[in-house]
C-alpha atoms as a PDB file:
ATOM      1  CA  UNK A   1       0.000   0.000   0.000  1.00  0.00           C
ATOM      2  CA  UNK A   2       2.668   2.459   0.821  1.00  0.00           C
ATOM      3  CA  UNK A   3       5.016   1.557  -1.994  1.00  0.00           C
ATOM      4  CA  UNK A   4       2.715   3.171  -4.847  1.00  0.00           C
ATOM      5  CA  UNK A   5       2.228   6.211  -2.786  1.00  0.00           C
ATOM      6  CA  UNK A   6       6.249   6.157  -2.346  1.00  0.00           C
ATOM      7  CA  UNK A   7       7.045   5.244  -6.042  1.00  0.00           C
ATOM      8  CA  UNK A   8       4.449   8.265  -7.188  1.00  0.00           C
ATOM      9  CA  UNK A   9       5.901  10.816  -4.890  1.00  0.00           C
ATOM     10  CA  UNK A  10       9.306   9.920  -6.353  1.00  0.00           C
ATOM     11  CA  UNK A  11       7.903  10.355 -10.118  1.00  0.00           C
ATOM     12  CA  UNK A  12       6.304  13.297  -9.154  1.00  0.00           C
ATOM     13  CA  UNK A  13       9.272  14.928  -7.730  1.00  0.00           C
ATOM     14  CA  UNK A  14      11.599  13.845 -10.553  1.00  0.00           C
ATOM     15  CA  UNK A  15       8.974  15.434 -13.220  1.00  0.00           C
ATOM     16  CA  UNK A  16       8.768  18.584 -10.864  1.00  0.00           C
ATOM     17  CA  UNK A  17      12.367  19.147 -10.073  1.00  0.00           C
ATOM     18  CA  UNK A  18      13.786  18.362 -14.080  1.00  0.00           C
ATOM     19  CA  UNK A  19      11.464  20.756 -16.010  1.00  0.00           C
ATOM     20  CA  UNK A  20      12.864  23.896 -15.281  1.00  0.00           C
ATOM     21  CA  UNK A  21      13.226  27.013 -17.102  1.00  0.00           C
ATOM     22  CA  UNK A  22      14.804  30.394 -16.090  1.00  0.00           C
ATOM     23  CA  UNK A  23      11.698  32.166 -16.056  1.00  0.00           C
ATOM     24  CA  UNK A  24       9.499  29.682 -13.580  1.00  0.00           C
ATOM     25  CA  UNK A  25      12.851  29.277 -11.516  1.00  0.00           C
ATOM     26  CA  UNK A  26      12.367  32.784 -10.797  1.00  0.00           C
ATOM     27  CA  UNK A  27       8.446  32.557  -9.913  1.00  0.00           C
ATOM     28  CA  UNK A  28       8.605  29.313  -7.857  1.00  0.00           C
ATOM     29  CA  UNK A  29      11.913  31.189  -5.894  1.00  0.00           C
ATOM     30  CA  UNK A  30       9.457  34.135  -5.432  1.00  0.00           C
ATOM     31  CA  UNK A  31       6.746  31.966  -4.765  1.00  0.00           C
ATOM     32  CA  UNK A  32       8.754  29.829  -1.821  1.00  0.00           C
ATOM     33  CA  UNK A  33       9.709  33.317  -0.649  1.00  0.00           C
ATOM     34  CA  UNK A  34       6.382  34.659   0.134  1.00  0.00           C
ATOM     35  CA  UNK A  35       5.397  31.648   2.011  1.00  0.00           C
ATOM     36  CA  UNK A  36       8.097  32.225   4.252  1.00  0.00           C
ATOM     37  CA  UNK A  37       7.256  32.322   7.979  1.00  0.00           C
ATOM     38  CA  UNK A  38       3.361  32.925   6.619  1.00  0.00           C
ATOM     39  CA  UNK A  39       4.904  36.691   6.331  1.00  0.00           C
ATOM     40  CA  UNK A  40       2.436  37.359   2.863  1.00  0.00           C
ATOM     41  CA  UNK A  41      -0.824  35.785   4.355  1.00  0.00           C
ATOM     42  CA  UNK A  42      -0.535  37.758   7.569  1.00  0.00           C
ATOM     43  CA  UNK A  43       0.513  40.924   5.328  1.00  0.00           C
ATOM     44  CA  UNK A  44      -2.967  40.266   3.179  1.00  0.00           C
ATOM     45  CA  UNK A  45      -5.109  39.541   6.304  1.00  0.00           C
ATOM     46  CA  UNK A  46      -3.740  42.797   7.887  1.00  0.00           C
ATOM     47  CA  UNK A  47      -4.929  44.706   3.999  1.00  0.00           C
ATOM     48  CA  UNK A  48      -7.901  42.988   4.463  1.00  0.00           C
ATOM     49  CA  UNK A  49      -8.723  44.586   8.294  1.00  0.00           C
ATOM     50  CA  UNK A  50      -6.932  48.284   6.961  1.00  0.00           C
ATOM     51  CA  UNK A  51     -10.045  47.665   4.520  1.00  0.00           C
ATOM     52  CA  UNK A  52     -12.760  46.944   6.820  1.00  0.00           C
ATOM     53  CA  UNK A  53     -12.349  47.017  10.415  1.00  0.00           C
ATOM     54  CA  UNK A  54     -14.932  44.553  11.036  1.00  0.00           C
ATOM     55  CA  UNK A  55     -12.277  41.400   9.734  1.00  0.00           C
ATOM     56  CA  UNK A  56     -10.108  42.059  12.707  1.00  0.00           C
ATOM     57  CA  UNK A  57     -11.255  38.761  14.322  1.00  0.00           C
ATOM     58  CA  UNK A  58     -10.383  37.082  11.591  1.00  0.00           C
ATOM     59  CA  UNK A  59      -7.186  38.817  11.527  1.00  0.00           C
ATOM     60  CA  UNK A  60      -6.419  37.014  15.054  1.00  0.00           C
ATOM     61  CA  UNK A  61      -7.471  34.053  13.652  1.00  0.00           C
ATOM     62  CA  UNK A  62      -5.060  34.326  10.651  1.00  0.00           C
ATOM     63  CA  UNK A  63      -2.053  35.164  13.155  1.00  0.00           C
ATOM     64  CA  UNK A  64      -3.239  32.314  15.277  1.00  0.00           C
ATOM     65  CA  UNK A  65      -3.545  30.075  12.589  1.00  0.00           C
ATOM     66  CA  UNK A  66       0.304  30.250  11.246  1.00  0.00           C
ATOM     67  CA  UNK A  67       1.590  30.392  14.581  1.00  0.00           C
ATOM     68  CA  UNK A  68      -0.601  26.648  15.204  1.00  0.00           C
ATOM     69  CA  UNK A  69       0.943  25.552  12.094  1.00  0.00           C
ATOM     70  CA  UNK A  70       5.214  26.526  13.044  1.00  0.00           C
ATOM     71  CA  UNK A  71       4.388  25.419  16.541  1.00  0.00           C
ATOM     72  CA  UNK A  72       2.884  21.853  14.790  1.00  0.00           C
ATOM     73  CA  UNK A  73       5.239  21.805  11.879  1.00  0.00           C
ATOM     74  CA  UNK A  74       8.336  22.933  12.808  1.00  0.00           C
ATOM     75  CA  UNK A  75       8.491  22.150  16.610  1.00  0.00           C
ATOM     76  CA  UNK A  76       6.790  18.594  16.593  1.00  0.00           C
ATOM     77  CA  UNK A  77       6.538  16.916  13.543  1.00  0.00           C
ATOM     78  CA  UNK A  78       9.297  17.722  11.326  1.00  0.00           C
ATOM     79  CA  UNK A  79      11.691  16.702  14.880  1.00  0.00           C
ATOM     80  CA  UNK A  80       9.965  13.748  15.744  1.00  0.00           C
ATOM     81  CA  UNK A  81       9.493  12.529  11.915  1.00  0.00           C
ATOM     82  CA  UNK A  82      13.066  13.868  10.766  1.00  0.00           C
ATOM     83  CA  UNK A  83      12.486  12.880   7.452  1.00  0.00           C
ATOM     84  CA  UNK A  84      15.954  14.280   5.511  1.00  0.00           C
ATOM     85  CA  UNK A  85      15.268  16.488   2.760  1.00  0.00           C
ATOM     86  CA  UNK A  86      15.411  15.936  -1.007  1.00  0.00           C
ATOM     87  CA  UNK A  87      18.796  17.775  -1.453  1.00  0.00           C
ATOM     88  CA  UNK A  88      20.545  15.442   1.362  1.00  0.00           C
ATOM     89  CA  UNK A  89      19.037  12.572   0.465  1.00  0.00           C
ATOM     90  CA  UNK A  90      18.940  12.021  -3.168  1.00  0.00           C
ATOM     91  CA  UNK A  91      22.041  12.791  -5.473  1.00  0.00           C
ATOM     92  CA  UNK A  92      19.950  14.052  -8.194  1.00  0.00           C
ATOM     93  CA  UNK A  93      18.399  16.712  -6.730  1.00  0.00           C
ATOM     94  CA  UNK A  94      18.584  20.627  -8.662  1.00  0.00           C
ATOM     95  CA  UNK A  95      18.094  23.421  -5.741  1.00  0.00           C
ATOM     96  CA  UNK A  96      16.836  26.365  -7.092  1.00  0.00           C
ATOM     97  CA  UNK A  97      18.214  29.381  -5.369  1.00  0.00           C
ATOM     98  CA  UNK A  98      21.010  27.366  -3.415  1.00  0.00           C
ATOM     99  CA  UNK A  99      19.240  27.461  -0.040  1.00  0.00           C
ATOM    100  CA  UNK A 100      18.959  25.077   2.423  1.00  0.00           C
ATOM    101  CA  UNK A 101      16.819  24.568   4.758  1.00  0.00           C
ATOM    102  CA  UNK A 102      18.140  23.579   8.088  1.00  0.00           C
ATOM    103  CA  UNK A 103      14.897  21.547   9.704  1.00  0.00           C
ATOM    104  CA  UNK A 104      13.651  18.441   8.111  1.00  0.00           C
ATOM    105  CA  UNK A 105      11.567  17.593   4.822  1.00  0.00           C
ATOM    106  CA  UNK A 106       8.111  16.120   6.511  1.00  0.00           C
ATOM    107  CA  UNK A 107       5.873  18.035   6.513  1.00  0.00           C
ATOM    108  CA  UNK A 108       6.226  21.646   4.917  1.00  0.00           C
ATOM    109  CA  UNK A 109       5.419  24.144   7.003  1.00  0.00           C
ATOM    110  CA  UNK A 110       4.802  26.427   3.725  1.00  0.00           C
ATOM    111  CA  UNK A 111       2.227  24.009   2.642  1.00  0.00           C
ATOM    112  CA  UNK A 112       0.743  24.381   6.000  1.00  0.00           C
ATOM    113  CA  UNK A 113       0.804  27.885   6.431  1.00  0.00           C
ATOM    114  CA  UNK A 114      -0.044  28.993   3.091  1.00  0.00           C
ATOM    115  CA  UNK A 115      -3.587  26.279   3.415  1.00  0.00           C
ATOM    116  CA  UNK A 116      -4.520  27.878   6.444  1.00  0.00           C
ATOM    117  CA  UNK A 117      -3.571  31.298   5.451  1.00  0.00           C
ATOM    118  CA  UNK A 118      -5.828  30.690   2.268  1.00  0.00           C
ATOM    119  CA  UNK A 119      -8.579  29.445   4.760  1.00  0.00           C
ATOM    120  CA  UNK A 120      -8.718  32.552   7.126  1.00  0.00           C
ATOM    121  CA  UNK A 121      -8.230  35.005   4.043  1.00  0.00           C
ATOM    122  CA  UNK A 122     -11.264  33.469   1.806  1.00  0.00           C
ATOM    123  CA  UNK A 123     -13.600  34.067   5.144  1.00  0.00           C
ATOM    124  CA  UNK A 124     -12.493  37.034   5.167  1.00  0.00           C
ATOM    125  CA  UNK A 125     -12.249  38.155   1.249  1.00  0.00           C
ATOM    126  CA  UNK A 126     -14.685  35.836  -0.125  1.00  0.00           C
ATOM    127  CA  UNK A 127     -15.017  37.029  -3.604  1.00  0.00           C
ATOM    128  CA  UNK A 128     -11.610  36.717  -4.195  1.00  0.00           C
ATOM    129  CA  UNK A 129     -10.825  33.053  -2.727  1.00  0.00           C
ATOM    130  CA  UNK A 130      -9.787  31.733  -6.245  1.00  0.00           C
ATOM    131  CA  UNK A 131      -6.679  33.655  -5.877  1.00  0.00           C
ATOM    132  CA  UNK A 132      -5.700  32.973  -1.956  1.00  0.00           C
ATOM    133  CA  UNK A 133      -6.014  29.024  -3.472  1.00  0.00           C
ATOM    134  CA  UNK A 134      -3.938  29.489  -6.282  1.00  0.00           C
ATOM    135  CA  UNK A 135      -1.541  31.425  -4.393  1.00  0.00           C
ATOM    136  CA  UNK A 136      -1.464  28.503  -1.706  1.00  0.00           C
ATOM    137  CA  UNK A 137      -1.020  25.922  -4.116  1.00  0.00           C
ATOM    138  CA  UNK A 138       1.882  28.153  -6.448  1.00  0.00           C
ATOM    139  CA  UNK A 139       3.602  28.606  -2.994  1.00  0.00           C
ATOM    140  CA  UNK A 140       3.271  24.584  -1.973  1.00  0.00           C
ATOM    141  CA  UNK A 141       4.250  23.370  -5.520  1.00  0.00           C
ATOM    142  CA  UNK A 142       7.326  25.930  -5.735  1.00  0.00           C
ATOM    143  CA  UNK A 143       8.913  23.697  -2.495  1.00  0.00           C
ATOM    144  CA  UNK A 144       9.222  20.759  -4.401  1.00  0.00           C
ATOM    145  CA  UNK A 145      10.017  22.023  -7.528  1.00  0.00           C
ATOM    146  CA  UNK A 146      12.811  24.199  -5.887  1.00  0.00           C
ATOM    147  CA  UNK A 147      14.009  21.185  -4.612  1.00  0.00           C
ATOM    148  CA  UNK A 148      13.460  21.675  -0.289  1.00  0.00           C
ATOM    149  CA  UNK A 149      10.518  18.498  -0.007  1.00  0.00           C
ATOM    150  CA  UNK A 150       9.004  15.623  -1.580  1.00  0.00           C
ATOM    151  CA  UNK A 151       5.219  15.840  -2.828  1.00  0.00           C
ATOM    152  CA  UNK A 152       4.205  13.694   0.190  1.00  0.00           C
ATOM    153  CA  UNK A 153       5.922  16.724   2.449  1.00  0.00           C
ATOM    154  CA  UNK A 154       3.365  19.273   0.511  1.00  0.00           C
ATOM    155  CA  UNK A 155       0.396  17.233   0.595  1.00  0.00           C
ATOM    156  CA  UNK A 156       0.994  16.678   3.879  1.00  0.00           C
ATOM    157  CA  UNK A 157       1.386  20.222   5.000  1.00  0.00           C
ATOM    158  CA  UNK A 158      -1.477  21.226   3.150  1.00  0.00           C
ATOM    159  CA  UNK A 159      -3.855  18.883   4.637  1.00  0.00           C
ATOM    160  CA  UNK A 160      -2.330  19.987   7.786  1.00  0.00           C
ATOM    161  CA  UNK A 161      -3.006  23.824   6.782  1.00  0.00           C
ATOM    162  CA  UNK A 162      -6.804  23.212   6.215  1.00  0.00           C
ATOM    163  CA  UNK A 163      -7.067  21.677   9.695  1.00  0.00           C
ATOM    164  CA  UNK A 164      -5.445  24.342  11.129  1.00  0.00           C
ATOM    165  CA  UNK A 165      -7.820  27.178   9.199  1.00  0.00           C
ATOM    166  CA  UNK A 166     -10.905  25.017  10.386  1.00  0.00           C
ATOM    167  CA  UNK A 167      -9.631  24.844  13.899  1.00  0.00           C
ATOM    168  CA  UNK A 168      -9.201  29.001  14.199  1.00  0.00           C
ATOM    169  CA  UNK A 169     -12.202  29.610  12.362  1.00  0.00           C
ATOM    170  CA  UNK A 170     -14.808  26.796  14.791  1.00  0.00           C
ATOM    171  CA  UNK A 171     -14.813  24.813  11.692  1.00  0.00           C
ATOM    172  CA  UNK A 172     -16.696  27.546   9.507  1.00  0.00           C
ATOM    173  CA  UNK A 173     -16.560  25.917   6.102  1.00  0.00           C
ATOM    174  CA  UNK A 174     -14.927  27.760   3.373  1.00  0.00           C
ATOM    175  CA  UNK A 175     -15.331  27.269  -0.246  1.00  0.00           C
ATOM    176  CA  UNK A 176     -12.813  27.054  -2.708  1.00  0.00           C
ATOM    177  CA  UNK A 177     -14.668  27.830  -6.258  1.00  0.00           C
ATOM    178  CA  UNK A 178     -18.916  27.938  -7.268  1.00  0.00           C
ATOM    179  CA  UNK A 179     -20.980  29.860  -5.445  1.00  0.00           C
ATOM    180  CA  UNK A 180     -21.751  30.091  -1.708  1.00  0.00           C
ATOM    181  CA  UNK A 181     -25.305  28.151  -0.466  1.00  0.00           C
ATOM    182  CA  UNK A 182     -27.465  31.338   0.601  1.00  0.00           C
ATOM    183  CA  UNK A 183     -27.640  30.233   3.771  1.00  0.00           C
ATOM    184  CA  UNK A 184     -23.928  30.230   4.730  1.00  0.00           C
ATOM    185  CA  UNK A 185     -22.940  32.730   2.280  1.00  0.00           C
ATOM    186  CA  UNK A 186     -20.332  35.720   4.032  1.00  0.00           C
ATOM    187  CA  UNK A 187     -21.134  38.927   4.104  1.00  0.00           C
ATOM    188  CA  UNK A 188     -18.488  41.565   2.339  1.00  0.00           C
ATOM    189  CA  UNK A 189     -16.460  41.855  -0.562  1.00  0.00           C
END
């Protein structure tokens, strides 16, 4: 059961990490880059609140929501999995940029952060949640294909990250793309 999961994250890696060009090295550096430390989601939340004052709960629930997923991430899992990265593990490995991380690979605490970030940040700009998704999913892709984690690091993160955004928000669903039911449709731009 756990072989095809292993032997897909390894295709999908390989794919990810060998079709580079200098263009999208740039954009997935950038992209990494703005997931860092959650620093872009809590710079749109705090946009969002300059905006319209009445976000500013959701505002603590976007701060509280990346700090849940370093303190998860970073300070439990990634220790207590220590799962070596991509670049120390694998001799084939292109790093884009030429940084290195110094925690370990499972999971990524971009993915995490940038899938609650999204969360909080489509409750509280609704009509543009297409774009908070994207942006989550440019910034978890760009780790692999920089060469810092292994698909199964992102996907992990990310599921982690949407946990983390229902936790802070009491579970308040959020929806991705389509339109809101009436009934549990936000109020706001």
């Amino acid at each position: 059961m756990l072989e095809p999961l292993l032997q897909a994250d390894t295709v999908l890696r390989v794919w990810l990490t060998t079709h580079h060009a200098p263009w999208l090295d740039v954009v997935m550096l950038a992209a990494s880059s703005i997931g860092q430390a959650g620093t872009a989601w809590l710079i749109l939340g705090t946009v969002a609140t300059l905006e319209r004052r009445s976000r500013a709960g959701r505002l603590w629930q976007l701060a509280l929501a990346i700090l849940i997923a370093y303190a998860l991430v970073d300070l439990v899992l990634k220790p207590g999995i220590a799962r070596a990265r991509p670049f120390e593990a694998l001799v084939d490995v292109r790093l884009v940029g030429g940084w290195r991380p110094l925690t370990y690979s499972f999971p990524s605490g971009h993915a995490c952060s940038a899938f609650a970030g999204a969360w909080v940040l489509t409750l509280m700009w609704p009509r543009t949640r297409v774009l908070w998704w994207a942006l989550a999913a440019l910034v978890a892709v760009s780790r692999i294909y920089i060469g810092v984690h292994y698909p199964i690091d992102v996907a992990a993160g990310a599921l982690l990250g949407l946990g983390v955004g229902a936790l802070v928000t009491g579970g308040r669903a959020c929806y991705i793309g389509g339109s809101l039911p009436a009934a549990s449709a936000p109020q706001g731009p």
